[in-house]
N, C-alpha and C. Protein backbone atom coordinates (compact mmCIF):
# COMPACT_ATOMS: atom_id res chain seq x y z
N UNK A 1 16.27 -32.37 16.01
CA UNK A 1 15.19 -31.49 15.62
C UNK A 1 14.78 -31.86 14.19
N UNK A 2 13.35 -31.94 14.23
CA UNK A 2 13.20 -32.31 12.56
C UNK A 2 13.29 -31.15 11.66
N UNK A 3 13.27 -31.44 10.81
CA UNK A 3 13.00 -30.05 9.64
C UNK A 3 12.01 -30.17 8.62
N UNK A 4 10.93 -29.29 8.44
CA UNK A 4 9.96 -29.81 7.62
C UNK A 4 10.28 -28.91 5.95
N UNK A 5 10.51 -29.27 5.44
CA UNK A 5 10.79 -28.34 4.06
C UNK A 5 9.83 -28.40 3.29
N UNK A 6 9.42 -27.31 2.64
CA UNK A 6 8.65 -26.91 1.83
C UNK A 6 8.18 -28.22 1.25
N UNK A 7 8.92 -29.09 0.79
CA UNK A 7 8.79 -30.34 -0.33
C UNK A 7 7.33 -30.88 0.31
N UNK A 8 7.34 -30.60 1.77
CA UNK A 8 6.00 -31.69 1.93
C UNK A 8 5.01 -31.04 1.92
N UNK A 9 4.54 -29.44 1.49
CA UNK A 9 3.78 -28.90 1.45
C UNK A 9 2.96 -28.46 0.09
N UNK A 10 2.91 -29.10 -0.95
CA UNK A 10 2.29 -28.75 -1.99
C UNK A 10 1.02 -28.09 -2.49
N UNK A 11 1.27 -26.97 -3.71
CA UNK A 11 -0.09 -26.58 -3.94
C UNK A 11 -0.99 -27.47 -4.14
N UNK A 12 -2.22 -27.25 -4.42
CA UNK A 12 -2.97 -28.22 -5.17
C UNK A 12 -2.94 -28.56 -6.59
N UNK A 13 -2.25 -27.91 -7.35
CA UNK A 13 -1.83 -28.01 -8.96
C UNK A 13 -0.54 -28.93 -8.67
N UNK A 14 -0.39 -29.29 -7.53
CA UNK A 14 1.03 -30.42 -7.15
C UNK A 14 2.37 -29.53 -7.99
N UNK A 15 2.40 -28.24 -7.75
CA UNK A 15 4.00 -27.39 -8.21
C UNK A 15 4.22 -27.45 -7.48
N UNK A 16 6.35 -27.42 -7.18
CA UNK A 16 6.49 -26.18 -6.70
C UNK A 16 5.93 -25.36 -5.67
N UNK A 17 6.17 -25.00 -4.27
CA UNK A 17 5.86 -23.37 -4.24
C UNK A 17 6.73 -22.48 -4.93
N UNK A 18 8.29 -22.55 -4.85
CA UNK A 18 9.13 -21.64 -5.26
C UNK A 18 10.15 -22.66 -5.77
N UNK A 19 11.27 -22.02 -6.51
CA UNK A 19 12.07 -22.36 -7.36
C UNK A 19 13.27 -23.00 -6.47
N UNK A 20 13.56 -22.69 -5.26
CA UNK A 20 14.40 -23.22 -4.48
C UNK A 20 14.15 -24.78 -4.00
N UNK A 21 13.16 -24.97 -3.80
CA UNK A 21 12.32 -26.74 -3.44
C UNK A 21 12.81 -27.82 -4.27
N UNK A 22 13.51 -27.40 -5.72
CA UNK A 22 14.14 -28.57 -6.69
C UNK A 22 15.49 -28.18 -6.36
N UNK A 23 16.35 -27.17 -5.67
CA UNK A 23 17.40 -27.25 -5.20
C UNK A 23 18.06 -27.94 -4.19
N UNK A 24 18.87 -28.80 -4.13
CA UNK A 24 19.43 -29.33 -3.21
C UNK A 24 20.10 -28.44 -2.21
N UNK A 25 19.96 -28.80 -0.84
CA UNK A 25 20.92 -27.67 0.16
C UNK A 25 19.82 -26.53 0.44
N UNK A 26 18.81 -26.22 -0.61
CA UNK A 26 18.42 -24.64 -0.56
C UNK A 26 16.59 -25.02 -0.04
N UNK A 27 16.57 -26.02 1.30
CA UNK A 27 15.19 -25.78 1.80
C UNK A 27 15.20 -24.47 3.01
N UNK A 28 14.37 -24.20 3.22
CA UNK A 28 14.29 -22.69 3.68
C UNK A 28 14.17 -23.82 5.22
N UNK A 29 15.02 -23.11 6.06
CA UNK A 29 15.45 -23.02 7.57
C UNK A 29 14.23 -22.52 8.46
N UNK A 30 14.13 -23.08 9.55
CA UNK A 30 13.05 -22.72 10.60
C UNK A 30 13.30 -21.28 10.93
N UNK A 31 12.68 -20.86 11.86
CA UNK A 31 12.49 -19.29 12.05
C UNK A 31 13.64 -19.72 13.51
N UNK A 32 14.07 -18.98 13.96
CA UNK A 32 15.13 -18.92 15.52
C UNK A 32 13.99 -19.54 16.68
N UNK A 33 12.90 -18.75 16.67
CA UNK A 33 12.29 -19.14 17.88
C UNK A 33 11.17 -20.33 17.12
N UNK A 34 11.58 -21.24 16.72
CA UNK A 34 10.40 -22.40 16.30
C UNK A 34 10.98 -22.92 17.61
N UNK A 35 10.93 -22.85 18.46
CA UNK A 35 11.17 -24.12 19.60
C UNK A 35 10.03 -23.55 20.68
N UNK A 36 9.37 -22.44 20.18
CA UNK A 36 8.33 -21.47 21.21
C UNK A 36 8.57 -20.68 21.90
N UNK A 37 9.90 -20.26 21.73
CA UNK A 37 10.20 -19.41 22.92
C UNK A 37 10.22 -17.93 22.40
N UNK A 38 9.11 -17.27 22.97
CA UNK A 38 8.92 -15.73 22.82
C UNK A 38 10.54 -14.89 22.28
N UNK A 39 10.30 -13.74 22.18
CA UNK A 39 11.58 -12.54 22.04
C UNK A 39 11.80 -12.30 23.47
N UNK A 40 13.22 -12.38 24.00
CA UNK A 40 12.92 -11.74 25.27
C UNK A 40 13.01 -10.47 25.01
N UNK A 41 12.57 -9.62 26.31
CA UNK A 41 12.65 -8.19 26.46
C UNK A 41 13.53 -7.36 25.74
N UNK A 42 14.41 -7.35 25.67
CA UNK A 42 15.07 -6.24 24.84
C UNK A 42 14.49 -6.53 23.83
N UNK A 43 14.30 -7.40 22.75
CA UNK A 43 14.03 -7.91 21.11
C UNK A 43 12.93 -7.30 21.18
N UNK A 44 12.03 -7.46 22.16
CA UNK A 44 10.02 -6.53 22.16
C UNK A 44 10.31 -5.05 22.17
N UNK A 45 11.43 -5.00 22.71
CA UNK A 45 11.53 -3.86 23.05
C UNK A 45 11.89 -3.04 21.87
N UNK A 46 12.91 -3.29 21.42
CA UNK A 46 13.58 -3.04 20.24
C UNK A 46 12.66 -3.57 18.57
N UNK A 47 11.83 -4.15 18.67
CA UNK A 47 11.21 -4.61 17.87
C UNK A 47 9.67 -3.43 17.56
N UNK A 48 9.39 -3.10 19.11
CA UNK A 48 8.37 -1.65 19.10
C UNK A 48 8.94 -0.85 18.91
N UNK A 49 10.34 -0.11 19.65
CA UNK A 49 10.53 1.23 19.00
C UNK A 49 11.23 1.17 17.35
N UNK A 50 11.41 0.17 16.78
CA UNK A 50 11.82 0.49 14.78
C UNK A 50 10.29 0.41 14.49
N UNK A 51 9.18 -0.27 15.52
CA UNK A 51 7.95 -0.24 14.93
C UNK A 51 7.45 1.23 14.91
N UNK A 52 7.38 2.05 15.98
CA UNK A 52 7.30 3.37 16.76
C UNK A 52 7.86 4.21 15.71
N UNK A 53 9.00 4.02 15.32
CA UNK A 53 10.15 5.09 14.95
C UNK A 53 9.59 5.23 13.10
N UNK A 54 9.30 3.77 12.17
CA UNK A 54 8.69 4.03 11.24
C UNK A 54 7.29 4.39 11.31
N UNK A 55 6.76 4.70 11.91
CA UNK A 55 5.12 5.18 12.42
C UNK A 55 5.67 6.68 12.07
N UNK A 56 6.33 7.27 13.13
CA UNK A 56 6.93 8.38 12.75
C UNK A 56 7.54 9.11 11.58
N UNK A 57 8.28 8.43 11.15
CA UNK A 57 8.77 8.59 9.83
C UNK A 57 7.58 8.55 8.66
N UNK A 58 6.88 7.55 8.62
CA UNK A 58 6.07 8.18 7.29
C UNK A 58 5.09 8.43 7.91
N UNK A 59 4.63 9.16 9.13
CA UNK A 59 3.55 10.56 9.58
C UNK A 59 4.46 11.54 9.12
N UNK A 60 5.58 11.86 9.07
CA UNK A 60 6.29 13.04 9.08
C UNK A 60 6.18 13.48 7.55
N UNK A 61 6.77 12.58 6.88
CA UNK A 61 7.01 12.44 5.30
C UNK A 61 5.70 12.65 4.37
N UNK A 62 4.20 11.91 4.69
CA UNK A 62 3.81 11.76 4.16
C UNK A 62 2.85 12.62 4.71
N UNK A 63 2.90 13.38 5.81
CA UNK A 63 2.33 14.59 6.01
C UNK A 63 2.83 16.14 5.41
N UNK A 64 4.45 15.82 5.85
CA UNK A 64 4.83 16.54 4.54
C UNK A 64 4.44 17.32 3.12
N UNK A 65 4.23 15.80 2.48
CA UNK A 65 3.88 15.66 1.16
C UNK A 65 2.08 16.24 0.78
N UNK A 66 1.56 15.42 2.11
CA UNK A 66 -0.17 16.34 2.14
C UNK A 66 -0.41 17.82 2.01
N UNK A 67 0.53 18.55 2.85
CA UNK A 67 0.92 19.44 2.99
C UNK A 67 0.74 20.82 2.26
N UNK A 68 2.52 19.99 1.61
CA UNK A 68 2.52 20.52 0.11
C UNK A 68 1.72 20.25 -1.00
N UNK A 69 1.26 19.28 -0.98
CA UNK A 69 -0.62 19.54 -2.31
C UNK A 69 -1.55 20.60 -1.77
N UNK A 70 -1.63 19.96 -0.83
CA UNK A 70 -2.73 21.12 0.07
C UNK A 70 -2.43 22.66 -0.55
N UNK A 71 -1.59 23.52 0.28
CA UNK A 71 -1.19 24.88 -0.57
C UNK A 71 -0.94 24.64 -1.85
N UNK A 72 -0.56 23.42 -2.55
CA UNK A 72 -0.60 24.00 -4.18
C UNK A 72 -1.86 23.55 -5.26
N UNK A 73 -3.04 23.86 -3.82
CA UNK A 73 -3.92 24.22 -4.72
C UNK A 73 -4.27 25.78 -4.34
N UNK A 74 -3.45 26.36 -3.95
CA UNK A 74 -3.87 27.84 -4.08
C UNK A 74 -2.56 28.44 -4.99
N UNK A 75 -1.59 27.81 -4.66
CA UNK A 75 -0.50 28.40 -5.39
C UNK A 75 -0.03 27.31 -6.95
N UNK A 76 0.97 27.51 -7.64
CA UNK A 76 1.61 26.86 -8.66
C UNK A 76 1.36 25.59 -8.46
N UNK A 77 1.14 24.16 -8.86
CA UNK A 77 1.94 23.30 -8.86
C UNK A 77 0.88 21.90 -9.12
N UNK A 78 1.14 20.87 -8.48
CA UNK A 78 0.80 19.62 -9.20
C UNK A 78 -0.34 18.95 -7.79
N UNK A 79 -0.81 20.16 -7.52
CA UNK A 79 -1.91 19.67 -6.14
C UNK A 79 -2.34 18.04 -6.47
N UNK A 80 -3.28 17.86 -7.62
CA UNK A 80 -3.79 16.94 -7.88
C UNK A 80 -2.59 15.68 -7.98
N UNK A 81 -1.68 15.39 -8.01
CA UNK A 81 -0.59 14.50 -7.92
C UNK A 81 -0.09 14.26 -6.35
N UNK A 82 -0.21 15.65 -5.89
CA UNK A 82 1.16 16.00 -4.02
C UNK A 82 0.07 15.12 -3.37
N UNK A 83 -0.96 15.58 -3.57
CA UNK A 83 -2.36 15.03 -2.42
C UNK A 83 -2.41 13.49 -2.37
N UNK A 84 -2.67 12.85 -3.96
CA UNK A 84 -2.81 11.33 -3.85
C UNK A 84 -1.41 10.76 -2.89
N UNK A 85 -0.45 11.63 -3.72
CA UNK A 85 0.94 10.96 -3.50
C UNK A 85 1.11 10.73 -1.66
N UNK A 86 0.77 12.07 -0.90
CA UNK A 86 1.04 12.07 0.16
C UNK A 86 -0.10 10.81 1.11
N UNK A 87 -1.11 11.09 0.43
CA UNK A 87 -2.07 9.74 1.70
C UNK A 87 -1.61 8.81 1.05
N UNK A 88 -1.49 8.08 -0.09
CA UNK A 88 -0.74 6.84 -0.81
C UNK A 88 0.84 6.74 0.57
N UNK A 89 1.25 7.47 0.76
CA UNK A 89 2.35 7.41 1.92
C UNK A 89 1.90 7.30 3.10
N UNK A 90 0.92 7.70 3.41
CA UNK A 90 -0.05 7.47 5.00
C UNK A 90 -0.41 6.49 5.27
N UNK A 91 -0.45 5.92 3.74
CA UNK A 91 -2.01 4.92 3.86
C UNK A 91 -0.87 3.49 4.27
N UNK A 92 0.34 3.48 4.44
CA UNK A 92 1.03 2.46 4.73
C UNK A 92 1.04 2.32 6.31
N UNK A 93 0.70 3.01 7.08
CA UNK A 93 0.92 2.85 8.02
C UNK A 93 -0.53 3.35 9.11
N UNK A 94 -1.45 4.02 8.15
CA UNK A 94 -2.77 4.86 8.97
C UNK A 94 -3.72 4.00 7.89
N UNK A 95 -4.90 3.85 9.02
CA UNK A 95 -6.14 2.61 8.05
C UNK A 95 -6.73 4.02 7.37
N UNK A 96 -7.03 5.59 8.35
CA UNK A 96 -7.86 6.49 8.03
C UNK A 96 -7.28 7.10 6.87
N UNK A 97 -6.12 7.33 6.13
CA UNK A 97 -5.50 7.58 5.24
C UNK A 97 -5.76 6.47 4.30
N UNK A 98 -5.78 5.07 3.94
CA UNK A 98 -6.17 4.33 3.61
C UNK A 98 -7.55 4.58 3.14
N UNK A 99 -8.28 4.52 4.18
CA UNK A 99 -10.10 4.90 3.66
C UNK A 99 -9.94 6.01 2.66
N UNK A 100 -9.14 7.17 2.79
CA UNK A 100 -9.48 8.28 2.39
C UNK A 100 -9.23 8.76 0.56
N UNK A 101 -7.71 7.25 0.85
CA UNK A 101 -7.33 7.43 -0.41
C UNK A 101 -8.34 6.46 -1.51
N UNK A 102 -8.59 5.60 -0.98
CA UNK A 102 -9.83 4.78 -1.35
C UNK A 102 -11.16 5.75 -2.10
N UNK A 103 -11.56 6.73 -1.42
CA UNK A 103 -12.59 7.69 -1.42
C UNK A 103 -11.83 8.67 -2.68
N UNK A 104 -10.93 9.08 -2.60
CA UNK A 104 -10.13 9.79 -3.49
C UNK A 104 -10.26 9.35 -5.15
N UNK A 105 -9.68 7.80 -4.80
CA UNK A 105 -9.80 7.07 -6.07
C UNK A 105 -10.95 6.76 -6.96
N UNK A 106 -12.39 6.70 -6.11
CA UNK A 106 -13.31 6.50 -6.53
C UNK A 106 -13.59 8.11 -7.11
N UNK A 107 -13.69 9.34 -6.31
CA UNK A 107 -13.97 10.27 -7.31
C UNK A 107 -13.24 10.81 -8.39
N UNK A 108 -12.06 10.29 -8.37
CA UNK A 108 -11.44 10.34 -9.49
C UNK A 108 -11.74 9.64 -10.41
N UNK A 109 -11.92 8.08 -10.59
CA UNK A 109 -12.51 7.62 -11.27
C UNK A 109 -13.94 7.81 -11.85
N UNK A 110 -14.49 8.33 -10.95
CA UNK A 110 -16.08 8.51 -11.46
C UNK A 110 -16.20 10.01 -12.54
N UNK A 111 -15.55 10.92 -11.68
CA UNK A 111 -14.93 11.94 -12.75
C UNK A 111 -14.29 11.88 -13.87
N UNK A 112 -13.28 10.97 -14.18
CA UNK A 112 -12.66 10.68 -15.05
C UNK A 112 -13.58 10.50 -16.24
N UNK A 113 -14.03 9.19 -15.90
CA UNK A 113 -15.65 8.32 -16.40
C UNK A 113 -16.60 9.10 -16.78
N UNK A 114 -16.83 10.34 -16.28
CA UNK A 114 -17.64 11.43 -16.67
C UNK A 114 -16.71 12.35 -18.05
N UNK A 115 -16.19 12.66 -17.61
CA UNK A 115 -15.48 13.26 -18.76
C UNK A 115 -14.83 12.86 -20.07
N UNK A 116 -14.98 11.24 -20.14
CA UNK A 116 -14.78 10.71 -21.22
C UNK A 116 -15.99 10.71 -21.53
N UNK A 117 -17.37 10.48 -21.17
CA UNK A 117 -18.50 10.31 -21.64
C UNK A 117 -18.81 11.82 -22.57
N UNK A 118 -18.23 12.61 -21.91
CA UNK A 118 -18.43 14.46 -22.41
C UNK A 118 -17.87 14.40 -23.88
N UNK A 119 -16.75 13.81 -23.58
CA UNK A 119 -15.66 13.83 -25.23
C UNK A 119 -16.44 12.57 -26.33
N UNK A 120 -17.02 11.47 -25.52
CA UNK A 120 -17.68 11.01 -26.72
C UNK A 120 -19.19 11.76 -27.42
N UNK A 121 -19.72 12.57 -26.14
CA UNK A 121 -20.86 13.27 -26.71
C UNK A 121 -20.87 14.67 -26.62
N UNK A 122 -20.10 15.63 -27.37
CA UNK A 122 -20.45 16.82 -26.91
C UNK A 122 -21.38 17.02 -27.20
N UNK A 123 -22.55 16.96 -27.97
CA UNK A 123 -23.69 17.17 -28.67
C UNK A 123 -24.53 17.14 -27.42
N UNK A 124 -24.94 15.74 -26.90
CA UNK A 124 -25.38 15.89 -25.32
C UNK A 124 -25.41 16.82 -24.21
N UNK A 125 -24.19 17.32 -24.39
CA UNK A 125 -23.90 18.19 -23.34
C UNK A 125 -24.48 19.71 -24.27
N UNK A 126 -23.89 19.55 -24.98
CA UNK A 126 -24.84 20.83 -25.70
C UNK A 126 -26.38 21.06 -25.85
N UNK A 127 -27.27 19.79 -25.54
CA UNK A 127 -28.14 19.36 -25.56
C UNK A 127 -28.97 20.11 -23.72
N UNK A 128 -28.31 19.32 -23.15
CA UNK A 128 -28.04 19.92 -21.26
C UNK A 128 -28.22 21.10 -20.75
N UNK A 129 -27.18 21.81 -21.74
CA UNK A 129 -27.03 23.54 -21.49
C UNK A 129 -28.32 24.20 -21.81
N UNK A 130 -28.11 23.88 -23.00
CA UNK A 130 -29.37 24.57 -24.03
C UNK A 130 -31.18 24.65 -23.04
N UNK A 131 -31.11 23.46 -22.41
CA UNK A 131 -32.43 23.45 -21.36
C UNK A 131 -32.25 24.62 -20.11
């Protein structure tokens, strides 16, 4: 069986990819199935439900966490932190949690961006009211 090691694959800046390639002994090994042969059944099998089972796990967790922002914006606490925090945990595994936190970030930022503009001009804004 041949072995192709990293060595014959160079960037275009001719490095290196990684620090192991000037090591002797330490070229990185083929994958088990480089000969083509699929996972059999149990491995698919077992390979969907840890896929299945972390799907679950951070829906649970990171719904959780939505959760708890959610009510603490009526009650005590750090809503504005629980909320990002919890879709930032969604968004690893849900695209729609993803979009959402995306959407999140932008009005935070645009808000943000607004309110520094306020602190460099209060005069402006005093300007605003006054109409």
């Amino acid at each position: 069986m041949n072995r192709v090691t990293t060595n014959t694959f160079r960037r275009a800046s001719n490095r290196p990819a990684s620090l192991s390639e000037n090591l002797p002994g330490m070229e990185k090994e083929p994958p088990n199935n480089s000969a083509g042969k699929s996972p059999g059944p149990v491995q698919a099998t077992l390979n969907g439900a840890i896929r299945h089972a972390r799907r679950v796990v951070v829906a649970v967790v990171g719904g959780t966490v939505l959760l708890v922002g959610v009510v603490m914006i009526v009650t005590p606490g750090p809503a504005v932190v629980m909320i990002p925090l919890g879709l930032a945990i969604l968004a690893v595994e849900f695209a729609w949690a993803r979009r959402l936190l995306n959407r999140v970030r932008e009005k935070f930022a645009d808000r943000a961006a607004a309110a520094r503009n306020r602190a460099k001009n209060p005069a402006a804004e005093a300007d605003d009211n006054a109409r």
